[in-house]
Protein backbone atom coordinates (compact mmCIF):
# COMPACT_ATOMS: atom_id res chain seq x y z
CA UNK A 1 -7.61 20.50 0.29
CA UNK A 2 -10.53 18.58 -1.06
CA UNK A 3 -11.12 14.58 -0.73
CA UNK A 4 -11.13 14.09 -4.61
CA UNK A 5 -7.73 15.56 -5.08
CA UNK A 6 -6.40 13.65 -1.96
CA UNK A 7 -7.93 10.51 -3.04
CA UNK A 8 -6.19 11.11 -6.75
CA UNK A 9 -2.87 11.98 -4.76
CA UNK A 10 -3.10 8.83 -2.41
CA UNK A 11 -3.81 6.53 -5.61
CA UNK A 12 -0.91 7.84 -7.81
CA UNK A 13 1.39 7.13 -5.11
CA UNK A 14 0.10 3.84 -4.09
CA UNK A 15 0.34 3.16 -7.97
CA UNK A 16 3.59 3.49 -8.25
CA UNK A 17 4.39 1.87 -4.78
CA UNK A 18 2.60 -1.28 -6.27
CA UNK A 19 4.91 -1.22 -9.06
CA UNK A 20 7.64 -1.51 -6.90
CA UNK A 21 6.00 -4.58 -4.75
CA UNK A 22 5.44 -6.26 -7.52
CA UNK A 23 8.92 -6.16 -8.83
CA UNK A 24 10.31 -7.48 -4.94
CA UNK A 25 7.62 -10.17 -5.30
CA UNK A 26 9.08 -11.05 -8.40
CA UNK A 27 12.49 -11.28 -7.03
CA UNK A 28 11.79 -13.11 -4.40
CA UNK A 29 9.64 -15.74 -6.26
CA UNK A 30 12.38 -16.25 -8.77
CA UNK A 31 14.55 -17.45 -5.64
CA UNK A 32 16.23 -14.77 -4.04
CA UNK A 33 15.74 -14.24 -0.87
CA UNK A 34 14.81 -10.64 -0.14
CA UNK A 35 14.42 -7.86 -2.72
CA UNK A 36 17.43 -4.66 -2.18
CA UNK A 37 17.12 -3.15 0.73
CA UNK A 38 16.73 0.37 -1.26
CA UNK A 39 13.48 -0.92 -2.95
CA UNK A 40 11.98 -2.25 -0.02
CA UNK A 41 12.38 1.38 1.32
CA UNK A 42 10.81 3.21 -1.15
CA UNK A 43 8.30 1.02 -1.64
CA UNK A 44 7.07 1.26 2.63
CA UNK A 45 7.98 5.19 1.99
CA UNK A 46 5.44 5.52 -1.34
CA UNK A 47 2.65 3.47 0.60
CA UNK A 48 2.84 5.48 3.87
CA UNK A 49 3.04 8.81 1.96
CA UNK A 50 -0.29 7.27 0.72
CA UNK A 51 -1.50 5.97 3.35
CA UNK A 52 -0.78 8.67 5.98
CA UNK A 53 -2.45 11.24 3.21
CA UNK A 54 -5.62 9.06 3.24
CA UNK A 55 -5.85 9.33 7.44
CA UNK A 56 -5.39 13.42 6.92
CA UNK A 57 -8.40 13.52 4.75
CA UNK A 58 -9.78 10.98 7.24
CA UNK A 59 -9.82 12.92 9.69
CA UNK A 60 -9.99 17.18 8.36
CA UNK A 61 -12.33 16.98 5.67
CA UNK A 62 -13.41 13.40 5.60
CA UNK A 63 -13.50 10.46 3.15
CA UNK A 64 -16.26 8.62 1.30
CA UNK A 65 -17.71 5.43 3.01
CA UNK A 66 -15.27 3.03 0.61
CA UNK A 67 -12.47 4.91 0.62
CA UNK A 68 -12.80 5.20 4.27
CA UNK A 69 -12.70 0.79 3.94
CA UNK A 70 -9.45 1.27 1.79
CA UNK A 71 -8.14 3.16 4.16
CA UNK A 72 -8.56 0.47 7.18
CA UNK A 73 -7.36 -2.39 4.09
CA UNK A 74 -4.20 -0.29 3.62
CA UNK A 75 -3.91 0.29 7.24
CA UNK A 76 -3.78 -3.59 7.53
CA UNK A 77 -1.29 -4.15 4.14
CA UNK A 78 0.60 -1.57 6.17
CA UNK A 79 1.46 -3.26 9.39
CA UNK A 80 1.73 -6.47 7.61
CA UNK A 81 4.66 -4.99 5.31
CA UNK A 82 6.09 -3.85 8.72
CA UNK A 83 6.06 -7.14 9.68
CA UNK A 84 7.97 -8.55 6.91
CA UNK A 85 10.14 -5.91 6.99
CA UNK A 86 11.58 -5.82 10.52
CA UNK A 87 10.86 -10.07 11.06
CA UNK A 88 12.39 -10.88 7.59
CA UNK A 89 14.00 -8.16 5.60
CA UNK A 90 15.98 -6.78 8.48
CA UNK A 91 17.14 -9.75 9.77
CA UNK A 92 18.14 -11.10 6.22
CA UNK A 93 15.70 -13.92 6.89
CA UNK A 94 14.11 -15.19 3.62
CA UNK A 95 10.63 -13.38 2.98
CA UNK A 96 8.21 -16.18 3.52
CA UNK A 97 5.64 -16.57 0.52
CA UNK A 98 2.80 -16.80 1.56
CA UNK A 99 3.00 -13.77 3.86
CA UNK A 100 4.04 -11.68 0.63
CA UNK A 101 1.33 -12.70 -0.99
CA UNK A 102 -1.26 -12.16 1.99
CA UNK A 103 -0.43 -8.54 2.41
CA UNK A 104 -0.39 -7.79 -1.68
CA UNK A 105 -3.81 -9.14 -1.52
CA UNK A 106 -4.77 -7.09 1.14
CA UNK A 107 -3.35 -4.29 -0.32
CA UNK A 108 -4.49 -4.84 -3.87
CA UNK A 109 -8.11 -4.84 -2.82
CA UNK A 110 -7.93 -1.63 -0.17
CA UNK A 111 -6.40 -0.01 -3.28
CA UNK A 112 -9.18 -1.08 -6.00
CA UNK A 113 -11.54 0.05 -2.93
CA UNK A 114 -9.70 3.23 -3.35
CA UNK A 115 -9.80 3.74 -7.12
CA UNK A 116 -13.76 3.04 -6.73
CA UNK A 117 -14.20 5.58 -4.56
CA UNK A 118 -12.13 7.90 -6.22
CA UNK A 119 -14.08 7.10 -9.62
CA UNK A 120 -17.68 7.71 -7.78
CA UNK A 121 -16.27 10.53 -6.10
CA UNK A 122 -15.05 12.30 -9.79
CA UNK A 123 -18.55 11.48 -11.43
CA UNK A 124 -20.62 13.22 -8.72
């Protein structure tokens, strides 16, 4: 499989995994506590899809300098959604703010890294 087309793959699902953090940020900034436990899990599921796509490329047929930075950004998001997850979520502790907001921004620029790369990548 080429980088491109695993770059394109990573991106689509980390698109529609950011859809689905958005909407639990939502919720929880309106005042709930945590978002439902089912979107939580398809959220982490959509993003390590993504994420663990991006370290196969990684490592078989390698990844562009930025994307390779995207990677180690997501990486990051990653364990900090873990975090929330099993300190927070799973002990139906309310999501603290500021953490949420940390690892979207973290994510959110390890994915723009991403769709950079991707975009260089294409025009090549």
């Amino acid at each position: 499989m080429e980088p491109v087309l695993m770059m394109k793959t990573a991106s689509s699902l980390l698109a529609i995994a950011a859809v689905g953090g958005l909407t639990m940020a939502v919720i929880r900034f309106r005042g709930k506590p945590q978002p439902p436990a089912w979107l939580a899990m398809l959220h982490g599921f959509l993003a390590g899809a993504a994420v663990t796509l991006l370290l196969y490329a990684y490592f078989t047929v390698g990844l562009p300098a930025l994307a390779a930075w995207a990677l180690l950004l997501l990486l990051i998001a990653a364990a900090g959604g873990a975090f929330l997850n099993l300190n927070y979520h799973w002990k139906m502790v309310p999501l603290p703010k500021g953490l949420i907001v940390g690892h979207a921004g973290v994510a959110v620029i390890g994915f723009v890294l991403l769709l950079a790369a991707t975009w260089a990548a294409t025009r090549v």
